[in-house]
C-alpha atoms as a PDB file:
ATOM      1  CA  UNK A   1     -67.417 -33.270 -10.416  1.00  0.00           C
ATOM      2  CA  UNK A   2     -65.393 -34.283 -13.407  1.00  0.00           C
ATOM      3  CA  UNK A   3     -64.351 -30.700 -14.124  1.00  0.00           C
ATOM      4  CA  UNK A   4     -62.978 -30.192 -10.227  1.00  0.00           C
ATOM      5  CA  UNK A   5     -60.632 -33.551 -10.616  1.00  0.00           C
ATOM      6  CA  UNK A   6     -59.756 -32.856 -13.721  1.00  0.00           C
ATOM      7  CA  UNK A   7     -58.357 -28.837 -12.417  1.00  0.00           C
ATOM      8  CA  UNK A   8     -57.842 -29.958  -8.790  1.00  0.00           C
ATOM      9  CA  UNK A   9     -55.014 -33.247  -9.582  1.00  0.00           C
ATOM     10  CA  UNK A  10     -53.197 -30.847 -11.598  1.00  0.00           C
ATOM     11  CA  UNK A  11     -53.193 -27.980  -9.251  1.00  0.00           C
ATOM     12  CA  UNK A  12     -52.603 -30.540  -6.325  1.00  0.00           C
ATOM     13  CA  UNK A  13     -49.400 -31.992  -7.825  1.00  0.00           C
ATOM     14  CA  UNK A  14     -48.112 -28.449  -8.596  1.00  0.00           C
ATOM     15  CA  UNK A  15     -48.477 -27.437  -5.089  1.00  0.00           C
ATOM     16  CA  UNK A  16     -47.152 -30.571  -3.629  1.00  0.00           C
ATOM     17  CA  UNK A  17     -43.967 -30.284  -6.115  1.00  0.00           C
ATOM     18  CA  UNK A  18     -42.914 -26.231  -5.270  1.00  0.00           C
ATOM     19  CA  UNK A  19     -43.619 -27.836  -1.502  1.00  0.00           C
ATOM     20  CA  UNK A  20     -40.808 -30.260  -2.061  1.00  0.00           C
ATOM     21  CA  UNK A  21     -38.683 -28.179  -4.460  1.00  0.00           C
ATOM     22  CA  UNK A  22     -38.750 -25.532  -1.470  1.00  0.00           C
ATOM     23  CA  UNK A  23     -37.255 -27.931   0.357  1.00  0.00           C
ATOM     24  CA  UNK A  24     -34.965 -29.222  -1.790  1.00  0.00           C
ATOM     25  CA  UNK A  25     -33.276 -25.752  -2.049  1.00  0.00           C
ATOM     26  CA  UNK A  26     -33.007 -25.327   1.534  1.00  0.00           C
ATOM     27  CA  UNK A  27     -31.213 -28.542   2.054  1.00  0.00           C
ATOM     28  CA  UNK A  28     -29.024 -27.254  -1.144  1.00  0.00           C
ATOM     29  CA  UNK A  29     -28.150 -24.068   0.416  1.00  0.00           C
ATOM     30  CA  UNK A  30     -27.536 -25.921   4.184  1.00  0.00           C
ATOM     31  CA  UNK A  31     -24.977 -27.968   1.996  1.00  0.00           C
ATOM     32  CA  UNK A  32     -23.743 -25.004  -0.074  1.00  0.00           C
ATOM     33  CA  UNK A  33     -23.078 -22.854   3.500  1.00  0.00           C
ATOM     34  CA  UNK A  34     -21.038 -26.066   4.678  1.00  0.00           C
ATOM     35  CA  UNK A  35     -18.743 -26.591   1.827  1.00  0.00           C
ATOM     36  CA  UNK A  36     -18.333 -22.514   2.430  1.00  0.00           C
ATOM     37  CA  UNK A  37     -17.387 -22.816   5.858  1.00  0.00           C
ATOM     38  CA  UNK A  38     -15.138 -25.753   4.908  1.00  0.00           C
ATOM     39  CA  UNK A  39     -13.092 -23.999   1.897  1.00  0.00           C
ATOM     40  CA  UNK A  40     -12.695 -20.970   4.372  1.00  0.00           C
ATOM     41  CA  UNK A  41     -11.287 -22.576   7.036  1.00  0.00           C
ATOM     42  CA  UNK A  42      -9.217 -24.211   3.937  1.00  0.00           C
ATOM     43  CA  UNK A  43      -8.164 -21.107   2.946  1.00  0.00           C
ATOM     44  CA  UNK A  44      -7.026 -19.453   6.252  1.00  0.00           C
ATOM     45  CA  UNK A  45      -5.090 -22.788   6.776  1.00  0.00           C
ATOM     46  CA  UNK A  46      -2.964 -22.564   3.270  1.00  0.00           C
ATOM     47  CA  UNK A  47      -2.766 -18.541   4.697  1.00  0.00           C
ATOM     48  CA  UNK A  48      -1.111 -19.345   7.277  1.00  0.00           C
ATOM     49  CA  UNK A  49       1.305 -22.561   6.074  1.00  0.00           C
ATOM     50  CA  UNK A  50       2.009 -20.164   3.175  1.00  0.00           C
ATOM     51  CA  UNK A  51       2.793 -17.341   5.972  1.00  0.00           C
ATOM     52  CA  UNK A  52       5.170 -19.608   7.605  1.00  0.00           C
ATOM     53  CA  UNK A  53       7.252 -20.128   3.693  1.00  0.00           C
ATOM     54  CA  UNK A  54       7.525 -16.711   3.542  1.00  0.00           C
ATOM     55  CA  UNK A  55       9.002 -16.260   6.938  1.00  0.00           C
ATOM     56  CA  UNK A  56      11.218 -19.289   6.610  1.00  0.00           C
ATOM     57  CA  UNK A  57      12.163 -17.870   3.224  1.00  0.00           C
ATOM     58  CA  UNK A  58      13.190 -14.730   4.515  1.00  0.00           C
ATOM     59  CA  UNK A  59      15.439 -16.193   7.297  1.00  0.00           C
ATOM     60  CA  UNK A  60      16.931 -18.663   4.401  1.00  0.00           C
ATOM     61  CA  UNK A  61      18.055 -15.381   2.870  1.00  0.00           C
ATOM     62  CA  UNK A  62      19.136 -13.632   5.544  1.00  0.00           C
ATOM     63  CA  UNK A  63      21.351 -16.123   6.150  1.00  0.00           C
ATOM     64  CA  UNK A  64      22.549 -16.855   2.875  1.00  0.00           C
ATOM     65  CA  UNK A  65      23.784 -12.915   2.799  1.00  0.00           C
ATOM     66  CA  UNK A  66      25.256 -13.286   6.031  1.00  0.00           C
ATOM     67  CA  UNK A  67      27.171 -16.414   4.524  1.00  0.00           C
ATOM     68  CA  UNK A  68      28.482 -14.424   1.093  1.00  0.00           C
ATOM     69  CA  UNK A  69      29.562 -12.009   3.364  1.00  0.00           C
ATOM     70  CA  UNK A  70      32.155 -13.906   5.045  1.00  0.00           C
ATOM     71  CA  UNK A  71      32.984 -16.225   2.343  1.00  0.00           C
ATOM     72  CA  UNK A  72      33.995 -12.574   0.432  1.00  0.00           C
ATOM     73  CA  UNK A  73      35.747 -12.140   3.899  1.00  0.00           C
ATOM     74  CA  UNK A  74      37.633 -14.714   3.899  1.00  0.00           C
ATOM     75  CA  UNK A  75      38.412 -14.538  -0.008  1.00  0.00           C
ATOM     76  CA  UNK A  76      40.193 -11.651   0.767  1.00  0.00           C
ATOM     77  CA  UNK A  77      41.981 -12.747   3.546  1.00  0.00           C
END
């Protein structure tokens, strides 16, 4: 009788801790697929804000060329 609590305690607490540690990692990964889905959605937003610099950039330049161009007009006028 002694031998069986002295194995069985042991063997009982093991079990009971992988139980919990089991579950411990799939709250981890529920929390790890969250912060996932909220750096994507991070991402594509600076994508597309970043997008939107590039286009405004290239109108800035665009026009910028179309004012050198008549400033070299009227230099020479």
């Amino acid at each position: 009788m002694h031998d069986t609590i002295t194995v069985g305690v042991p063997v009982l607490a093991i079990l009971l801790g992988i139980l919990l540690n089991q579950r411990g990692l799939e709250r981890l990964d529920l929390r790890i697929d969250k912060l996932e889905t909220k750096i994507e959605s991070r991402f594509v937003h600076m994508e597309s804000r970043i997008d939107r610099v590039q286009a405004d950039m290239a109108q800035f330049y665009r026009i910028l060329g179309e004012h050198g161009a008549k400033i070299e007009n009227m230099q020479k006028g």
